[in-house]
PDB file of N, CA and C in Angstrom:
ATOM      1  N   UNK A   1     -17.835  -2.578   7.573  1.00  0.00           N
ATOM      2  CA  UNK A   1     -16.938  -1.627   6.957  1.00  0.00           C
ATOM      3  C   UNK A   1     -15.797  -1.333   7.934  1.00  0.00           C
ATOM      4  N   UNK A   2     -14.853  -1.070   7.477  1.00  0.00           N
ATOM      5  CA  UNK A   2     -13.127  -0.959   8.297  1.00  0.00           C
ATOM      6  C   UNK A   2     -13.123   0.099   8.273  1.00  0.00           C
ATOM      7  N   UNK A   3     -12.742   0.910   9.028  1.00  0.00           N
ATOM      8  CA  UNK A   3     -12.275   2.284   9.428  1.00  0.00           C
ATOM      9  C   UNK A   3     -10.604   2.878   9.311  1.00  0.00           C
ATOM     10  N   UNK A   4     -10.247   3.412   8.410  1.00  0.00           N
ATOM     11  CA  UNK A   4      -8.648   3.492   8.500  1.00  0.00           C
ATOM     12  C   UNK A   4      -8.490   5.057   8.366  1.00  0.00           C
ATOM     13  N   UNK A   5      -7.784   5.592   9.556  1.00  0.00           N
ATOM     14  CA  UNK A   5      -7.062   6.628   9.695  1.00  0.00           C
ATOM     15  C   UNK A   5      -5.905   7.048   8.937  1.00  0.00           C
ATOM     16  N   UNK A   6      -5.636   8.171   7.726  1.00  0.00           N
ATOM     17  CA  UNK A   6      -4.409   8.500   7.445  1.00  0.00           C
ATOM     18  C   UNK A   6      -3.064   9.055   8.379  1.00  0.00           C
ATOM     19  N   UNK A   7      -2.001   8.378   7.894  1.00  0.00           N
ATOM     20  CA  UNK A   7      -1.424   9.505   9.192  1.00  0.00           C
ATOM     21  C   UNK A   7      -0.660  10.598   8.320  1.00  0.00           C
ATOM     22  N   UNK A   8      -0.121  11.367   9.286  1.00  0.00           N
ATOM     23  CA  UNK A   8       0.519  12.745   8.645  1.00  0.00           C
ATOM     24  C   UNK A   8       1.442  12.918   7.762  1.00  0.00           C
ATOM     25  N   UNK A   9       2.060  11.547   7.251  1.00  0.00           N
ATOM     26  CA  UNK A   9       2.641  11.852   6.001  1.00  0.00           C
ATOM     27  C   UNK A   9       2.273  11.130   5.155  1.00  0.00           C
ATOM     28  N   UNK A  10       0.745  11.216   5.250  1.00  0.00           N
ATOM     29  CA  UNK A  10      -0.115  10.666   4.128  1.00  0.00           C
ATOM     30  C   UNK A  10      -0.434   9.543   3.620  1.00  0.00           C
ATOM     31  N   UNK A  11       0.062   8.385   4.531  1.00  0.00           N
ATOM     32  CA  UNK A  11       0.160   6.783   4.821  1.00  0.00           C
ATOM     33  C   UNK A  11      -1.231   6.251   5.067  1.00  0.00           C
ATOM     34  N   UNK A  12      -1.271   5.127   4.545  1.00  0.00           N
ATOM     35  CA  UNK A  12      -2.648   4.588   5.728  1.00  0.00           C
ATOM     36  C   UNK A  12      -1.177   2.619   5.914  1.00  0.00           C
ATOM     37  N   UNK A  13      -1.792   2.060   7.121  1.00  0.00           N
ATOM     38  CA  UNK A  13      -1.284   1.173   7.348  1.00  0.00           C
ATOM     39  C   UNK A  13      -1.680  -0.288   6.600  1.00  0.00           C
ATOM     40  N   UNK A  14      -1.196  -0.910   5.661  1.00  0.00           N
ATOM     41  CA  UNK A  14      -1.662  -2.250   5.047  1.00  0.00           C
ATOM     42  C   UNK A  14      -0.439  -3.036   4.270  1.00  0.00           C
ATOM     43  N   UNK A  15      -0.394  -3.859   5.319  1.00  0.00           N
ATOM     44  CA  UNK A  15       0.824  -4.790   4.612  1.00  0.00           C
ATOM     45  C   UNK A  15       0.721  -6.033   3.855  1.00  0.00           C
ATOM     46  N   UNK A  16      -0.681  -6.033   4.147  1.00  0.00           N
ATOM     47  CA  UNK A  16      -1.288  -7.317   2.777  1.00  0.00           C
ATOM     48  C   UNK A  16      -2.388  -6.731   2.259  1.00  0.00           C
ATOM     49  N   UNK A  17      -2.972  -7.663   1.083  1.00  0.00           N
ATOM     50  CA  UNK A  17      -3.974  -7.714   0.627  1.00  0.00           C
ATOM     51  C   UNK A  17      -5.419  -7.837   1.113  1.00  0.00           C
ATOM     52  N   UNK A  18      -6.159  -7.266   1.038  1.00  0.00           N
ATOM     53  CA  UNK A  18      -7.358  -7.027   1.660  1.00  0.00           C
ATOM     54  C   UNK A  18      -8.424  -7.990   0.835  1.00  0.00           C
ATOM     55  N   UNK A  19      -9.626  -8.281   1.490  1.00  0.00           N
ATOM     56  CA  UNK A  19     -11.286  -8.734   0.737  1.00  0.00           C
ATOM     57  C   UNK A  19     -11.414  -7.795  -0.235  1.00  0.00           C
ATOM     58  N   UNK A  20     -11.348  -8.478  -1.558  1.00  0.00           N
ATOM     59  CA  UNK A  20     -11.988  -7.652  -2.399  1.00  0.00           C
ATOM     60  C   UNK A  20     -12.987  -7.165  -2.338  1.00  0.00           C
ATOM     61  N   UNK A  21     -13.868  -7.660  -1.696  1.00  0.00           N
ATOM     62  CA  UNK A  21     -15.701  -7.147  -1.248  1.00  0.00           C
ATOM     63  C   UNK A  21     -15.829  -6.737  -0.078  1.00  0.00           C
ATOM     64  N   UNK A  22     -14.874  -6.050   0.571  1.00  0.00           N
ATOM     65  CA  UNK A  22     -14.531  -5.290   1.705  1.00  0.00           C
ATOM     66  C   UNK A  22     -14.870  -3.865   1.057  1.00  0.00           C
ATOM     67  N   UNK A  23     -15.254  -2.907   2.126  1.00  0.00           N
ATOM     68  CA  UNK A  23     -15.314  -1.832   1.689  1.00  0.00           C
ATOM     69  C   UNK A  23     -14.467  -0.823   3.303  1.00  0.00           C
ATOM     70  N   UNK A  24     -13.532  -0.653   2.677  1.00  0.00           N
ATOM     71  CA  UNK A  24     -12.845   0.511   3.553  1.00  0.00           C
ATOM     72  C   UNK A  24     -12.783   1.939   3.695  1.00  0.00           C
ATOM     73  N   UNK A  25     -13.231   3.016   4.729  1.00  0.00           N
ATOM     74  CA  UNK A  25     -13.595   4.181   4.448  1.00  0.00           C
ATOM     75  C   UNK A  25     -12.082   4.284   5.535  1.00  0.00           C
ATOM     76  N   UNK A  26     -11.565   5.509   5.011  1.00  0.00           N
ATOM     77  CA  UNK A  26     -10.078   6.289   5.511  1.00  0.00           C
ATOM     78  C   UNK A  26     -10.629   7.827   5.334  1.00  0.00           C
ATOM     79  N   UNK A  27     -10.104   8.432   6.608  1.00  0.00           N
ATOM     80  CA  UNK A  27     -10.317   9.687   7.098  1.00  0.00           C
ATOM     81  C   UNK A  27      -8.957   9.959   7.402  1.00  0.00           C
ATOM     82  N   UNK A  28      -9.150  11.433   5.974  1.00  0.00           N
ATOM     83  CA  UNK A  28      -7.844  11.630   5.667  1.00  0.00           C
ATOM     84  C   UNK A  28      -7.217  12.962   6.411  1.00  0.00           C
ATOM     85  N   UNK A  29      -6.478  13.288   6.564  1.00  0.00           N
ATOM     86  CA  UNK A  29      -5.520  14.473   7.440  1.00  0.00           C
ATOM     87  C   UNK A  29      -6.634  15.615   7.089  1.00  0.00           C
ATOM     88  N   UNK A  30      -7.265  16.044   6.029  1.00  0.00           N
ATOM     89  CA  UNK A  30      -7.846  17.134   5.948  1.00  0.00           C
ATOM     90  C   UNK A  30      -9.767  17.174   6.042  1.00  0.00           C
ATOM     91  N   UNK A  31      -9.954  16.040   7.166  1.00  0.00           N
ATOM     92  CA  UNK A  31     -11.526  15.805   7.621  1.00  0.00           C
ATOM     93  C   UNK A  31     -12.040  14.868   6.661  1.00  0.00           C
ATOM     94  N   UNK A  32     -12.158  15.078   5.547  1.00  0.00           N
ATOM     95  CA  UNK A  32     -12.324  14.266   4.365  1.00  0.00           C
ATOM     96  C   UNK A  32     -12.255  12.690   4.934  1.00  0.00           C
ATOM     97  N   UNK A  33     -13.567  12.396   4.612  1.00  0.00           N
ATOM     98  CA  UNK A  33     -13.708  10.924   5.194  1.00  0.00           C
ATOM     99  C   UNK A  33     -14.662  10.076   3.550  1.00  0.00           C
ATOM    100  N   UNK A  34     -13.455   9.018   3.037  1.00  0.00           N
ATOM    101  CA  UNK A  34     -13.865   8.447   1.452  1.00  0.00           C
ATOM    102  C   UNK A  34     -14.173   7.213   1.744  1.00  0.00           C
ATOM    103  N   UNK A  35     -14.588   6.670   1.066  1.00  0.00           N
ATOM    104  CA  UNK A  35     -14.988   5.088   1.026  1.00  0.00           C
ATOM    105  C   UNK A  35     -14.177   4.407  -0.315  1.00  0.00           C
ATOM    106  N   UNK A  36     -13.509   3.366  -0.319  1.00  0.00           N
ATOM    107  CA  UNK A  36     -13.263   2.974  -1.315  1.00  0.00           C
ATOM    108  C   UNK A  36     -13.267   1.078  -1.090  1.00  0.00           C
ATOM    109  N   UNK A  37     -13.545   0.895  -2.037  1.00  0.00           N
ATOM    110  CA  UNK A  37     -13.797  -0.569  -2.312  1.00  0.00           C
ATOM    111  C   UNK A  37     -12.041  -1.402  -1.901  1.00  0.00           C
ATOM    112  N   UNK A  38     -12.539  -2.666  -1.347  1.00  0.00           N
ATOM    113  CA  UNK A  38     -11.295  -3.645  -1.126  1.00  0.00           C
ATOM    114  C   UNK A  38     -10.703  -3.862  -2.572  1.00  0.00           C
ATOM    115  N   UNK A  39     -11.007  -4.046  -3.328  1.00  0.00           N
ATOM    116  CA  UNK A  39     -10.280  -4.320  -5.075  1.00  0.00           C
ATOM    117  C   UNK A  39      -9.797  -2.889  -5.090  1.00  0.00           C
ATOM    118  N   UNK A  40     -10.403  -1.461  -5.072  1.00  0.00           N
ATOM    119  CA  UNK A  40      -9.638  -0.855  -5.028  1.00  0.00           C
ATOM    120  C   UNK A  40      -8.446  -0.705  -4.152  1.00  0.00           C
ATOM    121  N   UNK A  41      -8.263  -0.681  -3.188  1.00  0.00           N
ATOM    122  CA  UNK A  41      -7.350  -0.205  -2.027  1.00  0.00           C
ATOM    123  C   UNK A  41      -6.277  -1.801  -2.675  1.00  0.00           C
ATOM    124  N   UNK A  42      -6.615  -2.816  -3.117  1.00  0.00           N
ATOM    125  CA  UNK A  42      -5.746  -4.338  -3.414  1.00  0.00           C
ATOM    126  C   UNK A  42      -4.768  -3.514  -4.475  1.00  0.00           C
ATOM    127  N   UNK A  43      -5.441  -2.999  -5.744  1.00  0.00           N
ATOM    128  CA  UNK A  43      -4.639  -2.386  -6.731  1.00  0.00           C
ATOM    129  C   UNK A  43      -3.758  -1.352  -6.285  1.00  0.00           C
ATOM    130  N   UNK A  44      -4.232  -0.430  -5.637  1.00  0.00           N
ATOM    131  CA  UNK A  44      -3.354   0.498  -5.312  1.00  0.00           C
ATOM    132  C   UNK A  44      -2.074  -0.045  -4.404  1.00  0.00           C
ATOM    133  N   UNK A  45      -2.031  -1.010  -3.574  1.00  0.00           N
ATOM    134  CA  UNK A  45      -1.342  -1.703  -3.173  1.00  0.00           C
ATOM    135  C   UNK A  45       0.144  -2.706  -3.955  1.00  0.00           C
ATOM    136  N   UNK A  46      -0.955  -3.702  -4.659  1.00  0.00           N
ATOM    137  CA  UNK A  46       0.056  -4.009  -5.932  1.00  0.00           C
ATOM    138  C   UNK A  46       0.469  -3.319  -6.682  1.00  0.00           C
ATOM    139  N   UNK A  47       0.186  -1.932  -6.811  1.00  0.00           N
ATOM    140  CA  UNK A  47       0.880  -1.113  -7.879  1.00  0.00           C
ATOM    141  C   UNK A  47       2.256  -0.546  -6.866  1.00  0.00           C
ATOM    142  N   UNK A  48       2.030   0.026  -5.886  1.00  0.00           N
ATOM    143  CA  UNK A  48       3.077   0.270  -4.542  1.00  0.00           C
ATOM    144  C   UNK A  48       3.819  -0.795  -4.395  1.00  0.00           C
ATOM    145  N   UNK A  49       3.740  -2.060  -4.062  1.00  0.00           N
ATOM    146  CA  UNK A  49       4.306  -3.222  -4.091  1.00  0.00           C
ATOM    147  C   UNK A  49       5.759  -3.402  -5.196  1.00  0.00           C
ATOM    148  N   UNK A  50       4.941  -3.548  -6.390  1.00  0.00           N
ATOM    149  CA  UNK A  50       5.463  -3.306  -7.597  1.00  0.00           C
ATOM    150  C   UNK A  50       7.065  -1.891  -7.663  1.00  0.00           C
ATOM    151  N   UNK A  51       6.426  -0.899  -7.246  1.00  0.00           N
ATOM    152  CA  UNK A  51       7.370  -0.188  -7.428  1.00  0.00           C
ATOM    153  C   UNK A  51       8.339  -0.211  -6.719  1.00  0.00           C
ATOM    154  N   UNK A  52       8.182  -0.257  -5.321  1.00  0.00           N
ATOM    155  CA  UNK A  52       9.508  -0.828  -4.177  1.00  0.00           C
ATOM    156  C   UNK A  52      10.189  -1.979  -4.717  1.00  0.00           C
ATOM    157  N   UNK A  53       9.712  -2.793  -5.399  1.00  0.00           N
ATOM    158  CA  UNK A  53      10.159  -4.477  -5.235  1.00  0.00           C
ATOM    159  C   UNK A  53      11.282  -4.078  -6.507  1.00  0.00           C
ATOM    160  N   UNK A  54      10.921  -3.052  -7.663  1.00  0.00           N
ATOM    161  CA  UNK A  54      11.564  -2.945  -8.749  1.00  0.00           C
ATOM    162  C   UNK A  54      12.564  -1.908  -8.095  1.00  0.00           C
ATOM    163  N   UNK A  55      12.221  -1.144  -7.367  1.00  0.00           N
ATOM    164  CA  UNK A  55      12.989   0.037  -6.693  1.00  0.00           C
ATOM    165  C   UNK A  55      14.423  -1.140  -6.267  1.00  0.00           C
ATOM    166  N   UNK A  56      14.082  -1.867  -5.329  1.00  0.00           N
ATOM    167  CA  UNK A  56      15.024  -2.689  -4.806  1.00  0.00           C
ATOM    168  C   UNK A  56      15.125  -3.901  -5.033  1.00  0.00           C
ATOM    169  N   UNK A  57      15.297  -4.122  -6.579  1.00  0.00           N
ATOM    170  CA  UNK A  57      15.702  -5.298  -7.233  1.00  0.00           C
ATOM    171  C   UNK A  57      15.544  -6.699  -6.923  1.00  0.00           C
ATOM    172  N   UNK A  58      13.737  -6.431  -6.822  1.00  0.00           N
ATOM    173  CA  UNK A  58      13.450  -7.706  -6.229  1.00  0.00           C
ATOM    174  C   UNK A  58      12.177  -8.096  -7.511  1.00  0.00           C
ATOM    175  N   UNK A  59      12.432  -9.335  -7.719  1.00  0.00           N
ATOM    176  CA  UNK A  59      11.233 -10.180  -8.657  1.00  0.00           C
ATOM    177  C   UNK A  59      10.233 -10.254  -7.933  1.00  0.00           C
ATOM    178  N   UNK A  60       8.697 -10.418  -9.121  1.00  0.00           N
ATOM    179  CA  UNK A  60       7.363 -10.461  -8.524  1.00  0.00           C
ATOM    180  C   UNK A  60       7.424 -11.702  -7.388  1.00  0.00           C
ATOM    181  N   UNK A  61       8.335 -12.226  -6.664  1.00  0.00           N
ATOM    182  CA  UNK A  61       8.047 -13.621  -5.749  1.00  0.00           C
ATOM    183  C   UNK A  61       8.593 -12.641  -4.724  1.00  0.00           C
ATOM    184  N   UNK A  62       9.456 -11.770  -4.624  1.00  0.00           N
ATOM    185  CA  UNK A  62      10.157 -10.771  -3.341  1.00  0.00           C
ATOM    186  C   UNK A  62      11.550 -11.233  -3.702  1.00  0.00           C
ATOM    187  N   UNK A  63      12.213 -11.766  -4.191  1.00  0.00           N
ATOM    188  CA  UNK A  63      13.768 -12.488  -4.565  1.00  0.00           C
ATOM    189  C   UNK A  63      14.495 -11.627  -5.150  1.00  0.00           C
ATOM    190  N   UNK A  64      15.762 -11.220  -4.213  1.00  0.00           N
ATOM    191  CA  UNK A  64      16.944 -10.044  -4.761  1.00  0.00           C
ATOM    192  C   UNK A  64      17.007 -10.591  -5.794  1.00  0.00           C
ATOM    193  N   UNK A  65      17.352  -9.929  -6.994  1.00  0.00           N
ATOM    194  CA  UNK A  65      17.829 -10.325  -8.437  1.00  0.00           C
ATOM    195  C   UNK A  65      19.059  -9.408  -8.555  1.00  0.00           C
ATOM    196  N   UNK A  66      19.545  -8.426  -7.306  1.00  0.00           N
ATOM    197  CA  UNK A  66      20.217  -7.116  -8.010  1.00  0.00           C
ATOM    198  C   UNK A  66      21.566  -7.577  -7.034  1.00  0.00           C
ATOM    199  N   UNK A  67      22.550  -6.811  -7.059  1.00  0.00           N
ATOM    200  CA  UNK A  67      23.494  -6.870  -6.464  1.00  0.00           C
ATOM    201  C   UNK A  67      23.841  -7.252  -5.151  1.00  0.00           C
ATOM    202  N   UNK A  68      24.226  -8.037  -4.517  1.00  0.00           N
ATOM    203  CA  UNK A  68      24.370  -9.036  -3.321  1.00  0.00           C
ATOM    204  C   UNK A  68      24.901  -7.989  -2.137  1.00  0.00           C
ATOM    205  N   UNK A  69      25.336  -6.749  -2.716  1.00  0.00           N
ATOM    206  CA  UNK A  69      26.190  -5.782  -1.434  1.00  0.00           C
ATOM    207  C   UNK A  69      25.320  -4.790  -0.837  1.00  0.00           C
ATOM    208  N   UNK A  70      24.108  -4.625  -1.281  1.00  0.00           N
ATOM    209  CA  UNK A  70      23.265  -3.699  -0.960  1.00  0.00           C
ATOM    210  C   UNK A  70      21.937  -4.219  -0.093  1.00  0.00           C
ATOM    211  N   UNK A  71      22.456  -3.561   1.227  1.00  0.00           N
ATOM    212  CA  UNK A  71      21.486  -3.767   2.287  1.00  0.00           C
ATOM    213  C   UNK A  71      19.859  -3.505   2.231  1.00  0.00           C
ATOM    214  N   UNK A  72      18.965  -4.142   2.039  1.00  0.00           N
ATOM    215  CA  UNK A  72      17.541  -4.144   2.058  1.00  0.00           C
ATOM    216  C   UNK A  72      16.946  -4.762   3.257  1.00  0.00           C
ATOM    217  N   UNK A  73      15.569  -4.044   3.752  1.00  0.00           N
ATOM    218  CA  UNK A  73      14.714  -4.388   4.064  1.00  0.00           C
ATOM    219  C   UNK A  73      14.204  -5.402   3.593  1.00  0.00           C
ATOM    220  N   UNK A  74      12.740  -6.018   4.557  1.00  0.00           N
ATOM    221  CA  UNK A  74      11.885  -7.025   4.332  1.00  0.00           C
ATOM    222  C   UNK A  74      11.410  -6.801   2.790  1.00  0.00           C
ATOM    223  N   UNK A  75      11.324  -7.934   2.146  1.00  0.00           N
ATOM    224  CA  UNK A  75      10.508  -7.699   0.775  1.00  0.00           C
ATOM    225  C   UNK A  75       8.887  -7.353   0.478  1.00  0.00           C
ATOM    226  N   UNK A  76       8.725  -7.025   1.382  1.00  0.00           N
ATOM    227  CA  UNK A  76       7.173  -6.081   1.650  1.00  0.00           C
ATOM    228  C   UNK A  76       7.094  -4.696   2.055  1.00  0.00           C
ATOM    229  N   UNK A  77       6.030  -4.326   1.712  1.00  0.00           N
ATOM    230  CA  UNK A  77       5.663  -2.854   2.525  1.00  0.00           C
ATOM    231  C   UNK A  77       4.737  -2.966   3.248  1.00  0.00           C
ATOM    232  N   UNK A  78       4.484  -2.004   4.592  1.00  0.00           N
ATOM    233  CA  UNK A  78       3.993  -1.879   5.936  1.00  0.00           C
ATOM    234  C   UNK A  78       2.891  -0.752   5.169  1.00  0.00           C
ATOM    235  N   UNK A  79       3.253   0.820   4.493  1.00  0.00           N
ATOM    236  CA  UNK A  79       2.225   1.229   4.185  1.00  0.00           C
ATOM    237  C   UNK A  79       2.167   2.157   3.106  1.00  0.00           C
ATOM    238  N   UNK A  80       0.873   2.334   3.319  1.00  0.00           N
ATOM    239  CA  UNK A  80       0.445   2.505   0.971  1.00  0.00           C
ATOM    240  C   UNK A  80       0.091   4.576   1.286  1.00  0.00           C
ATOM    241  N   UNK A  81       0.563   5.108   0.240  1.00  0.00           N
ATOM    242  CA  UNK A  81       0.047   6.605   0.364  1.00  0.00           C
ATOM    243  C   UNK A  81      -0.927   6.565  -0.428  1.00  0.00           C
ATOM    244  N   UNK A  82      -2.148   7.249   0.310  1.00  0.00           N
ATOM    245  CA  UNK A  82      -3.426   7.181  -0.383  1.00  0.00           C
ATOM    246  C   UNK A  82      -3.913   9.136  -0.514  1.00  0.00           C
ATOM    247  N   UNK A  83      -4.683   9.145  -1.253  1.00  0.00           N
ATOM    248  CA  UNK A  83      -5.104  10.314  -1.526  1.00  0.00           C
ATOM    249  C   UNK A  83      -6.626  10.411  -1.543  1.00  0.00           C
ATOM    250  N   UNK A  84      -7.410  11.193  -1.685  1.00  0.00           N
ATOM    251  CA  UNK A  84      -9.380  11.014  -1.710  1.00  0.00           C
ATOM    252  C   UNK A  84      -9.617  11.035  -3.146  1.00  0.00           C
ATOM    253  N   UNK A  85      -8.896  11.453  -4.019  1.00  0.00           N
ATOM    254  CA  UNK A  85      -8.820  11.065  -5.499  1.00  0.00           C
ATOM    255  C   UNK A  85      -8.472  10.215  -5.664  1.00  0.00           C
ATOM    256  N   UNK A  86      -8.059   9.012  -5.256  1.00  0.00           N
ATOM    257  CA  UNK A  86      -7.971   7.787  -5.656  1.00  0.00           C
ATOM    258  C   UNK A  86      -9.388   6.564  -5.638  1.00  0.00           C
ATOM    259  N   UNK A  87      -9.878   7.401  -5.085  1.00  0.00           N
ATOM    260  CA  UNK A  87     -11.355   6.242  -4.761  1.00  0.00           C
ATOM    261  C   UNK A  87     -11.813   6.417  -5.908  1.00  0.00           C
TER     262      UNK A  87
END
């Protein structure tokens, strides 16, 4: 089992996809220590994924589709906001 620390603005760190048959427990800012399954923590991910990539006009491959003048970041994210209601 993986151990992941939240940090203080409610982040945990994951920039890829995890073992679905992984099980990751995160100990969150308020003691609260959850367990949640690798398929879970994958979805919550692709759903985050999803929204940046549409946020900044990028297709499911990471490929600008939007206007050529607007400065972006890498076509990934570094990290996912998790909550203890999400498990």
């Amino acid at each position: 089992m993986k151990n992941i620390k939240q940090n203080t603005d409610g982040y945990i760190r994951m920039n890829a996809r995890g073992d679905d048959s992984a099980s990751v427990a995160i100990s969150f800012r308020d003691g609260q220590r959850v367990v949640f399954s690798g398929r879970k923590l994958n979805k919550i991910f692709d759903k985050q994924l999803a929204k940046y990539q549409a946020e900044s006009y990028m297709d499911d491959q990471g490929l600008v589709r939007g206007p050529t003048n607007v400065l972006r970041p890498k076509n990934n994210i570094m990290f996912v906001r998790v909550h203890p209601r999400m498990a």
